[in-house]
Protein backbone atom coordinates (compact mmCIF):
# COMPACT_ATOMS: atom_id res chain seq x y z
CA UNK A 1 69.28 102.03 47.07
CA UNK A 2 69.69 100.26 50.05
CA UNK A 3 67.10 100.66 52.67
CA UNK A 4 67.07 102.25 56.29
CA UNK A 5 65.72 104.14 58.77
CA UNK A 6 65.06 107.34 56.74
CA UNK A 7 65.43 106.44 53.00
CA UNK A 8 63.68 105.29 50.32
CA UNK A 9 59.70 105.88 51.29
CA UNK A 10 57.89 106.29 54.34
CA UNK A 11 57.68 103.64 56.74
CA UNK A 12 56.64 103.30 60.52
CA UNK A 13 60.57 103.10 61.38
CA UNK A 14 60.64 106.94 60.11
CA UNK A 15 57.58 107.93 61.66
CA UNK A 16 58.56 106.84 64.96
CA UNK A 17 61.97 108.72 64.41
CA UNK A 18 60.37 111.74 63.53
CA UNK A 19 58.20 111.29 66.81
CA UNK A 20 61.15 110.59 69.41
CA UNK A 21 63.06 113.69 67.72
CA UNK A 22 60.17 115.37 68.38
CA UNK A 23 59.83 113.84 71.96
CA UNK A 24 63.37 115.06 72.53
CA UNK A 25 62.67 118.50 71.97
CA UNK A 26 59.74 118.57 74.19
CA UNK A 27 61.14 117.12 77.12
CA UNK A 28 64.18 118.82 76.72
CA UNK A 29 62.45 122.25 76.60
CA UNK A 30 60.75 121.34 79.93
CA UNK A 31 63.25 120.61 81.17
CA UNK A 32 65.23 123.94 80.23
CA UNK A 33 61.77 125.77 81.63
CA UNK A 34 61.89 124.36 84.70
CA UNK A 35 65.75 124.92 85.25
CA UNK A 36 64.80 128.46 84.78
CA UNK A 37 61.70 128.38 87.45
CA UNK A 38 63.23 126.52 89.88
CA UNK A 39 66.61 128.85 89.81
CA UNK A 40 65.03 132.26 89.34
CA UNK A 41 61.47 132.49 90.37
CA UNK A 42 59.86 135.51 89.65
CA UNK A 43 57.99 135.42 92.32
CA UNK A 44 57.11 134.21 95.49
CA UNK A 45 54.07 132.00 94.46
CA UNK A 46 56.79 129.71 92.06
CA UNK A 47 59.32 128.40 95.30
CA UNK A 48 60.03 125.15 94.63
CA UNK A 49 58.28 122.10 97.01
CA UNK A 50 58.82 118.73 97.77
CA UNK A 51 55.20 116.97 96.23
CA UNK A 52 56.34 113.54 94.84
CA UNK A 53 58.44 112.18 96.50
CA UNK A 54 62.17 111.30 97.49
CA UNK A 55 62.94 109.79 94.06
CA UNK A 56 61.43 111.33 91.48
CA UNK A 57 62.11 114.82 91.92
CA UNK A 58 63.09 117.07 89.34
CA UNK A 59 64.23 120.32 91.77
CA UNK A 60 66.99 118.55 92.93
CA UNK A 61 68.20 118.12 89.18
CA UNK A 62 67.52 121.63 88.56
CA UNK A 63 69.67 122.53 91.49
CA UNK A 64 72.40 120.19 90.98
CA UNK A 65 75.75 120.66 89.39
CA UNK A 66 75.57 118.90 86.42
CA UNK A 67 72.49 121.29 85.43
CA UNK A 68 74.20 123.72 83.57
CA UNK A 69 77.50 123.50 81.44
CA UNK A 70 79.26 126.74 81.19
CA UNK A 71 75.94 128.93 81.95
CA UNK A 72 73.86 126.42 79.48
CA UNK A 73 71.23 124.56 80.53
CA UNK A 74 71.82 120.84 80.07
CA UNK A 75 68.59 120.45 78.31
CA UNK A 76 69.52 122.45 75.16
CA UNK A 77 71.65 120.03 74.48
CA UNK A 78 68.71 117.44 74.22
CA UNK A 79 66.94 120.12 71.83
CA UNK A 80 69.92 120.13 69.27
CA UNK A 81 69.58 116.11 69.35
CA UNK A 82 65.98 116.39 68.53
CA UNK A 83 65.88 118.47 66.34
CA UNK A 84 68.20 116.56 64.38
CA UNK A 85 66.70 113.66 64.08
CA UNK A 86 63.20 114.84 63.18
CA UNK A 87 64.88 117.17 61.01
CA UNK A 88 66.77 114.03 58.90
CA UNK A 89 63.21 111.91 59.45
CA UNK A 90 61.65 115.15 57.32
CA UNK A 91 64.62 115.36 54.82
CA UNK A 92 66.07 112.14 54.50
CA UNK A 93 69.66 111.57 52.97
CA UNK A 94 72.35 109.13 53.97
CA UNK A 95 74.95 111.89 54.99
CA UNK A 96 72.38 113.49 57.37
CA UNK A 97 71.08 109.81 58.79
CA UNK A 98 75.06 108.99 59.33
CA UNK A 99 75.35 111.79 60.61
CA UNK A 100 72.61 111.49 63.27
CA UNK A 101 73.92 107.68 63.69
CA UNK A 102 76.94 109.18 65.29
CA UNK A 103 74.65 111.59 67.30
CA UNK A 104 72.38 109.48 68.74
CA UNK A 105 75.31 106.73 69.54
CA UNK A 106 77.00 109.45 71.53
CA UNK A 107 73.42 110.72 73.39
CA UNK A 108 72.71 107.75 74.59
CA UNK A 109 76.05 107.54 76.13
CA UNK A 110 75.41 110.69 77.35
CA UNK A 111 71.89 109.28 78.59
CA UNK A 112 73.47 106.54 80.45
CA UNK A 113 76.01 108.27 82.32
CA UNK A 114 73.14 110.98 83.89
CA UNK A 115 70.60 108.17 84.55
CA UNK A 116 74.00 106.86 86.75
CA UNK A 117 74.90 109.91 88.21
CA UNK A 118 71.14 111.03 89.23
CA UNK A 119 69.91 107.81 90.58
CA UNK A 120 73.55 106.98 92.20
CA UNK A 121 75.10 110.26 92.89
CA UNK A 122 72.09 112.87 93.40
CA UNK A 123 69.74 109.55 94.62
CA UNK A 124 67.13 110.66 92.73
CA UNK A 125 65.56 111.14 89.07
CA UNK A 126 63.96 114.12 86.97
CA UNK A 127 60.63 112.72 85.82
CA UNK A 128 61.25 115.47 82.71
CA UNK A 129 64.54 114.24 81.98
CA UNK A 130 63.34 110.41 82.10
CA UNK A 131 60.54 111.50 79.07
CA UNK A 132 63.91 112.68 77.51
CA UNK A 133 65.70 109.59 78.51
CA UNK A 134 63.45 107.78 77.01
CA UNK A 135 62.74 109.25 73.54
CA UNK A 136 66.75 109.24 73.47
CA UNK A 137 67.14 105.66 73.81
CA UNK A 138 64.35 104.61 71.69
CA UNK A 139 65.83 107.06 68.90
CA UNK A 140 69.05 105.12 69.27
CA UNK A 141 67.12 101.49 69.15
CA UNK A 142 65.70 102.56 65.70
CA UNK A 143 68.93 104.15 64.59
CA UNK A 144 70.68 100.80 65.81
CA UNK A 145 67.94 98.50 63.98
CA UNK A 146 67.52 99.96 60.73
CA UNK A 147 70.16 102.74 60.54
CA UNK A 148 72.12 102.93 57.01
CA UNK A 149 75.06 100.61 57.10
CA UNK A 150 73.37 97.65 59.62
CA UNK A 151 74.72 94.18 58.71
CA UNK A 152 77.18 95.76 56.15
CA UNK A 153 79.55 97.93 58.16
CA UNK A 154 81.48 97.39 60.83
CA UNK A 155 81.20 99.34 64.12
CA UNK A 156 83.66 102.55 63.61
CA UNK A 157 82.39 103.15 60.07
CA UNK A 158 78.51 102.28 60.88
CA UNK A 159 78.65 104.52 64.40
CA UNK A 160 81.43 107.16 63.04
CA UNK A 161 81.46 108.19 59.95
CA UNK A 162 79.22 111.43 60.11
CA UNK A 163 79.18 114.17 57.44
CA UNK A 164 81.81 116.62 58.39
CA UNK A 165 79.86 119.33 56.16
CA UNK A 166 76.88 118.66 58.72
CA UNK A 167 78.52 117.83 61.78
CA UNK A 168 80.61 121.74 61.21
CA UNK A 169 76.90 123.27 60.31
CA UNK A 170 75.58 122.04 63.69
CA UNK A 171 78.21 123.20 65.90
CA UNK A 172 78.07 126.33 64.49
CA UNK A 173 74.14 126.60 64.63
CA UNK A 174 74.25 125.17 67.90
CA UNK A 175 77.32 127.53 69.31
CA UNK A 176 74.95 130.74 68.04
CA UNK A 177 71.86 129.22 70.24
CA UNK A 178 74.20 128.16 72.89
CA UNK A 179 75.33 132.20 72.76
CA UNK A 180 71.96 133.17 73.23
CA UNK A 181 70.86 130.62 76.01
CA UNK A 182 74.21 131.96 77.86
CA UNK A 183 72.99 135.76 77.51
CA UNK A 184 69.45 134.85 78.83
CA UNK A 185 70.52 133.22 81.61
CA UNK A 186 72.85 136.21 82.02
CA UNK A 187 69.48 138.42 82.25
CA UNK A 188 67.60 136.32 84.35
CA UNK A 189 70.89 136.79 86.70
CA UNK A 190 70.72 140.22 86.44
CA UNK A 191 66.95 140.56 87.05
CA UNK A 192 67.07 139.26 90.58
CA UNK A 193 68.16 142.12 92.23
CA UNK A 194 64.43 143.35 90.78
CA UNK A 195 62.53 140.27 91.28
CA UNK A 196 63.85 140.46 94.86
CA UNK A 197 62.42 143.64 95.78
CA UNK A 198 59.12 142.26 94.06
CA UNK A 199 59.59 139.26 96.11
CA UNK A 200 59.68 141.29 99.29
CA UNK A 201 56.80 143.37 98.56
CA UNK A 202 54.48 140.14 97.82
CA UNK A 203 55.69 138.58 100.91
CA UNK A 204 54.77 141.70 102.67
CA UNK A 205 51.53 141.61 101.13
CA UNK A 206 50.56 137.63 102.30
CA UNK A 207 48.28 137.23 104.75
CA UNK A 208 49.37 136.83 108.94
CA UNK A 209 48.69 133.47 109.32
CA UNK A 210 50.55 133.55 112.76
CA UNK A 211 52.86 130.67 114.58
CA UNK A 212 51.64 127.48 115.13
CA UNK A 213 50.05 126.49 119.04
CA UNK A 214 53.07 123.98 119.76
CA UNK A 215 56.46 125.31 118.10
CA UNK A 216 58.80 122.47 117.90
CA UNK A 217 61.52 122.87 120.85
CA UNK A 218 64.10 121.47 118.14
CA UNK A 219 65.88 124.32 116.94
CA UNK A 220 68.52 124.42 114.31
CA UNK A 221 69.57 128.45 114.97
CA UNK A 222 68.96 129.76 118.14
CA UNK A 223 69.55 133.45 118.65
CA UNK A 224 67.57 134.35 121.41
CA UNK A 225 65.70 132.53 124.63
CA UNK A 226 62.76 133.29 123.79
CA UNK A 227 61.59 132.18 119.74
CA UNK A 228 59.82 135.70 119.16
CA UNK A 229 62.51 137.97 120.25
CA UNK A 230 64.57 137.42 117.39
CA UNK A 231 64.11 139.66 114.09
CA UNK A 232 64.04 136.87 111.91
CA UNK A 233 61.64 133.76 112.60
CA UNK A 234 61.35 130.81 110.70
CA UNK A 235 59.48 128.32 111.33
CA UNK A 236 60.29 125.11 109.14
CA UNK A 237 57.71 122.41 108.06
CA UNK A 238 59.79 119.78 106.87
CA UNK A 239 60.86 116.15 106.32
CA UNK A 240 64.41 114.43 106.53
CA UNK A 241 63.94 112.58 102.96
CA UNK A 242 62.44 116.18 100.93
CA UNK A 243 65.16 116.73 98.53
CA UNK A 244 63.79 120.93 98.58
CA UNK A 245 64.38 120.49 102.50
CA UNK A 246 68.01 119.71 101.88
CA UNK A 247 68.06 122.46 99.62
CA UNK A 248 66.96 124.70 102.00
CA UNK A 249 69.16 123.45 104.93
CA UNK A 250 71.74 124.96 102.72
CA UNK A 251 70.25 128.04 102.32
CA UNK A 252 69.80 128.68 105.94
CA UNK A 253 73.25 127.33 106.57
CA UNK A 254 74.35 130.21 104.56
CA UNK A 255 72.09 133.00 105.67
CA UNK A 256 72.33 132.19 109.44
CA UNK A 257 76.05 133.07 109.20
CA UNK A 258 74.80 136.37 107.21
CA UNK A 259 72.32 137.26 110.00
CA UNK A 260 74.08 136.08 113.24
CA UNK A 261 72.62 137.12 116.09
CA UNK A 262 69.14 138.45 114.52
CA UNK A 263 67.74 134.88 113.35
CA UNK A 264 65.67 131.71 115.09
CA UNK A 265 64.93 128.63 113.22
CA UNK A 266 62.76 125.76 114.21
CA UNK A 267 62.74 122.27 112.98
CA UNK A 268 58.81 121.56 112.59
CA UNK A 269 58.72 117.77 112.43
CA UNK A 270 56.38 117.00 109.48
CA UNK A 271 57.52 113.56 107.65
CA UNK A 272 55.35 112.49 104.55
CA UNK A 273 55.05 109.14 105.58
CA UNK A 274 51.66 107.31 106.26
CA UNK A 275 53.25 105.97 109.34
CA UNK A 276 53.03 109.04 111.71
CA UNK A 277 51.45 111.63 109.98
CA UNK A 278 47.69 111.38 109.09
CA UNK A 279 47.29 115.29 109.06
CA UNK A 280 47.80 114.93 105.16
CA UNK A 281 47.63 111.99 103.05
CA UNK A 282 50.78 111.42 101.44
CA UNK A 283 52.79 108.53 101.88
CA UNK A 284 55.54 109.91 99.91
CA UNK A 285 58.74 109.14 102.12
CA UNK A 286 58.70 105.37 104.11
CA UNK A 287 61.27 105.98 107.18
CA UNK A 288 60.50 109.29 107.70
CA UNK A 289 58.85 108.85 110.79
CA UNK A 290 61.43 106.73 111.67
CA UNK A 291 64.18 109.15 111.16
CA UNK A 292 61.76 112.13 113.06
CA UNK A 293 61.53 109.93 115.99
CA UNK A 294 65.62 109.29 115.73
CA UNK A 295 66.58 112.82 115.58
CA UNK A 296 63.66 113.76 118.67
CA UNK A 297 64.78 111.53 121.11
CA UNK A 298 67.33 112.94 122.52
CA UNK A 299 67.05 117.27 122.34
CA UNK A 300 71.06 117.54 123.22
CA UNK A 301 71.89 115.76 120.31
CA UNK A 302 69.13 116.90 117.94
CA UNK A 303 71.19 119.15 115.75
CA UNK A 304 73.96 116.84 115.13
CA UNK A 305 71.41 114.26 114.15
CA UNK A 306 69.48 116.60 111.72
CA UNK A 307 72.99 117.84 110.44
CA UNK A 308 74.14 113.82 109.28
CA UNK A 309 70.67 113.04 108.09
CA UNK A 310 70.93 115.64 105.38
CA UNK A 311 74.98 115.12 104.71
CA UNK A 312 74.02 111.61 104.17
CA UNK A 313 70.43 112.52 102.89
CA UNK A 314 70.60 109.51 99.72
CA UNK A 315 71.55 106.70 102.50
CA UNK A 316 69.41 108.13 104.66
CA UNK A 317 66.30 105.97 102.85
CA UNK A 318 67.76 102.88 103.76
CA UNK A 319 66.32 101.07 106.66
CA UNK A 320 70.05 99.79 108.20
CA UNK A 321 71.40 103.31 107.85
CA UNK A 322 68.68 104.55 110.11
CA UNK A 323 69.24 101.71 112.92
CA UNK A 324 73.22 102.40 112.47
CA UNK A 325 72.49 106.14 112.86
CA UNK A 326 70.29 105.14 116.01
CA UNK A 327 72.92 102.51 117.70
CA UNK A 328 75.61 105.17 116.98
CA UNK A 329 74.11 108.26 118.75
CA UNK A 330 72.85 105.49 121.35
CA UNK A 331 68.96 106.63 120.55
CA UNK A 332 67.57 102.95 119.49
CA UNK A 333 64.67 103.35 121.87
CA UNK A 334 63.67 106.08 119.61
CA UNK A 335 61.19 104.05 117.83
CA UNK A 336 58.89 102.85 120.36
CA UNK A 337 59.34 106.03 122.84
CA UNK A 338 56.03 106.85 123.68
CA UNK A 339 56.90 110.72 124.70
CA UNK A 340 59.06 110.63 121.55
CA UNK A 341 56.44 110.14 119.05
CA UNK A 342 53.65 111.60 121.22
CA UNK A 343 55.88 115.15 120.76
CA UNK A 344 56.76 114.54 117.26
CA UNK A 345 52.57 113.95 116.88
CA UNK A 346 51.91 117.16 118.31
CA UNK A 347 54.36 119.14 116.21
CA UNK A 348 52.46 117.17 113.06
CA UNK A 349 49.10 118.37 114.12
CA UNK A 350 49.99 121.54 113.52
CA UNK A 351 50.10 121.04 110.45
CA UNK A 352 45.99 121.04 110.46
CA UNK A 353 45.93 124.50 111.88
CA UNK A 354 46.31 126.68 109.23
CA UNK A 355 43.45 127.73 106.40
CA UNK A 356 43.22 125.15 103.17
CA UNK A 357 46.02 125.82 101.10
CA UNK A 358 45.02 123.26 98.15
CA UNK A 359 41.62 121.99 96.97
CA UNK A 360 42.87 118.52 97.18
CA UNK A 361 44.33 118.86 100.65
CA UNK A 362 42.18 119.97 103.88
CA UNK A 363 45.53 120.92 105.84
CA UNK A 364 46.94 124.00 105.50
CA UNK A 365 50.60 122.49 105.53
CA UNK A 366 50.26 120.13 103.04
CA UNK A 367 53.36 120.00 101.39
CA UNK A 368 57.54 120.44 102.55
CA UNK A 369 59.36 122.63 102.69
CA UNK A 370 56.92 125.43 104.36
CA UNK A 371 58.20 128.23 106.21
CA UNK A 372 56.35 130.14 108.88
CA UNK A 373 58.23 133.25 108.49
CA UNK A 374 57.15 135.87 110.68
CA UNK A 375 54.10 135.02 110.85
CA UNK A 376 53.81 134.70 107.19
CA UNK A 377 53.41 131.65 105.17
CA UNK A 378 55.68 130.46 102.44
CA UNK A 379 54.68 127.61 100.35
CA UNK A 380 58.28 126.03 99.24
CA UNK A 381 61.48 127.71 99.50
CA UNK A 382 63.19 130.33 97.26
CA UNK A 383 66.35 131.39 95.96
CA UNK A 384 69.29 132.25 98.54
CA UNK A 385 68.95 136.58 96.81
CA UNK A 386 65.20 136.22 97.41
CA UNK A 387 65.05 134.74 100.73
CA UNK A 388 68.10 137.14 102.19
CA UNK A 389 66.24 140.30 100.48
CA UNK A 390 63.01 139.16 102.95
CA UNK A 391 65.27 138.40 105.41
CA UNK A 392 67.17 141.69 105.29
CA UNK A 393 64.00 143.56 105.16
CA UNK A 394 63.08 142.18 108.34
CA UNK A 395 66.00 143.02 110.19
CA UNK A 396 65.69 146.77 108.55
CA UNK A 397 62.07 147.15 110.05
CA UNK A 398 63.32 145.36 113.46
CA UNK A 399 65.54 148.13 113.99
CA UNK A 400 63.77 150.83 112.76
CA UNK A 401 65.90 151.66 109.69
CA UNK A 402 64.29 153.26 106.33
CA UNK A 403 62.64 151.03 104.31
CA UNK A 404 64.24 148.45 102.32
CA UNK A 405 62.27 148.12 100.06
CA UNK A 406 62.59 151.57 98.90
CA UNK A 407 66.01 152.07 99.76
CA UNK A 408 67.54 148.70 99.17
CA UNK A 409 70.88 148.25 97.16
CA UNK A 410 71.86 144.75 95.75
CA UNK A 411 75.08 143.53 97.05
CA UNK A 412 76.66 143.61 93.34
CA UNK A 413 76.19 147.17 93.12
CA UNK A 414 76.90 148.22 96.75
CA UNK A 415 80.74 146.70 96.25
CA UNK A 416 80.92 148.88 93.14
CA UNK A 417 79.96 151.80 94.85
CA UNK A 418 82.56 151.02 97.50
């Protein structure tokens, strides 16, 4: 019997198989966990934050398109593919190793084309889905080295000649899981109309931390004069190259149209770059600072600065983009302002007002996003049903209606009842 990867006695080749399959399905079940934390927190305590840094970040996969395929997390994919191959390192026969020969040739494909798309398209990569990414390709190496069929077949019948009896078995295993992933992610769906109400209630129940001595004169909704008059304030902690921060530009984008009128948002410059802030120490994001000071300069323009920044948020890292952006909205003084960065200073140092929010940090604000919301702190951002359900509830109490939480009807329902 000729002699492969998973045949004839056990050899280090096998073991290692058995341990990237394994590998696989680890990752890949992280991976589907976190897709389900990041999307549907159950409560307020989980909101995703930007902690490091602009690269590797695995929130803005989680958010991203590719994600999900029909309702199913992209990751149970990667749990099929390891499961088959430390299934056929377990119970070796050439029909199952061909069989996974085929599989692995087509997931690391697979592999390829996401490691393009994250670091090209979404500018970033999932730290969980490179432990995948990596398992995958090594799988594929041994599969490629000492697979059945090396030096003897060519490349269509070494790389595609799977066992149809198996391959059918799988698809039909893996539609029944894929059924069940689909009607979980259903629930967790469903259940935010009750995790929102929970959601309200615990932000109800934080502590007043209060607004911070210097609020940033850089709004991005505005409205009312005055910051407090408002029923909805937000004060937002963040930094041009947080991938969460973009995320939660698009929130707000959405929920200021929702709550015209009754909301005020400030920008509340705090870049994680070593070059301009030293209330925390994290030198997550170089040109940062450089892109705070760009976007301060000039007040009248702020908003159409902080609006290109994040539409152009992967560019946005690169040192000529920032001096084209700068020479284009005619700000190149920017850098060397004095008043410029003296202001964007003082919004930073408010970071250092608020109680210790981490052992390992001293700053209250230690991480981005963080909103100031009414006087309340919240450590990341949230959903778009959990952040309108706090958001709603304010409004409620502004005017004096019952109370929402009691009385509050999710929008699904209320167009049924209609």
């Amino acid at each position: 019997m000729e002699k492969t990867l998973t045949l004839n006695r056990l050899r280090w080749p096998r073991i290692v198989s058995f341990v990237s399959g394994i590998g696989m399905m680890a990752s890949a079940f992280l991976t589907m966990r976190h897709f389900f934390l990041a999307n549907y927190p159950e409560n307020i305590f989980e909101g995703t934050f930007c902690d490091i840094s602009a690269f590797f970040n695995c929130d803005s996969s989680a958010f991203s398109s590719i994600a999900q395929v029909m309702g199913i997390p992209i990751g149970y994919f990667g749990l099929i593919v390891g499961a088959l191959v430390a299934l056929g390192a377990v119970f070796p026969s050439q029909s199952f190793e061909r069989t996974n020969t085929f599989i692995a040739f087509l997931n690391v494909l697979g592999v390829v084309g996401l490691i393009v798309y994250s670091v090209f398209f979404l500018g970033n990569l999932c730290l969980l889905c490179t432990g995948f990414y990596i398992f995958a390709i090594l799988s594929f190496i041994l599969f490629w080295q000492y697979g059945v069929g090396r030096g003897k077949d060519s490349f269509l019948k070494r790389y595609f000649r799977p066992s149809l009896k198996i391959l059918l078995t799988v698809v039909c295993v893996s539609a029944l899981g894929a059924y069940g992933v689909i009607q979980y992610h259903q629930v967790r769906k469903d259940a935010q109309a009750a995790v929102a109400l929970r959601i309200v209630k615990q932000f109800r129940e934080l502590p007043v931390v209060g607004n911070p001595s210097f609020i940033s004169p850089y709004w991005t909704v505005r409205s009312t004069e005055n910051f407090e008059d408002a029923p909805i304030q937000v004060i937002e902690y963040a930094d041009f190259l947080c991938p969460d921060c973009v995320f939660l530009t698009q929130q707000l984008d959405k929920l200021k149209e929702e709550f015209a009128g009754m909301i005020n948002v400030v920008f509340q410059f705090y870049p994680l770059d070593g070059q301009c802030n030293t209330v925390v120490e994290k030198d997550f994001h170089p040109g940062a600072c450089e892109l705070s000071y760009i976007a301060a300069y000039d007040p009248a323009r702020f908003l159409e600065i902080h609006d290109e920044i994040f539409a152009n948020f992967n560019d946005a890292r690169k040192p000529e983009w920032r001096q084209e952006l700068a020479m284009r909205y005619g700000v190149e003084e920017a850098l060397n302002d004095p008043v410029t960065q003296d202001i964007v200073q003082s919004i930073i140092y408010t970071g250092a007002e608020y109680a210790q929010t981490s052992e390992r940090y001293a700053a209250g604000i230690r991480s981005t996003p963080t909103m100031i919301i009414n006087g309340r702190m919240v450590i990341g951002t949230l959903p778009y049903e959990h952040m309108r359900a706090i958001f709603q509830d304010l409004v409620d109490a502004y005017q004096g209606r019952e109370e929402f939480i009691e009385h509050w009807v999710p929008p699904k329902a209320r167009k049924i009842k209609r």
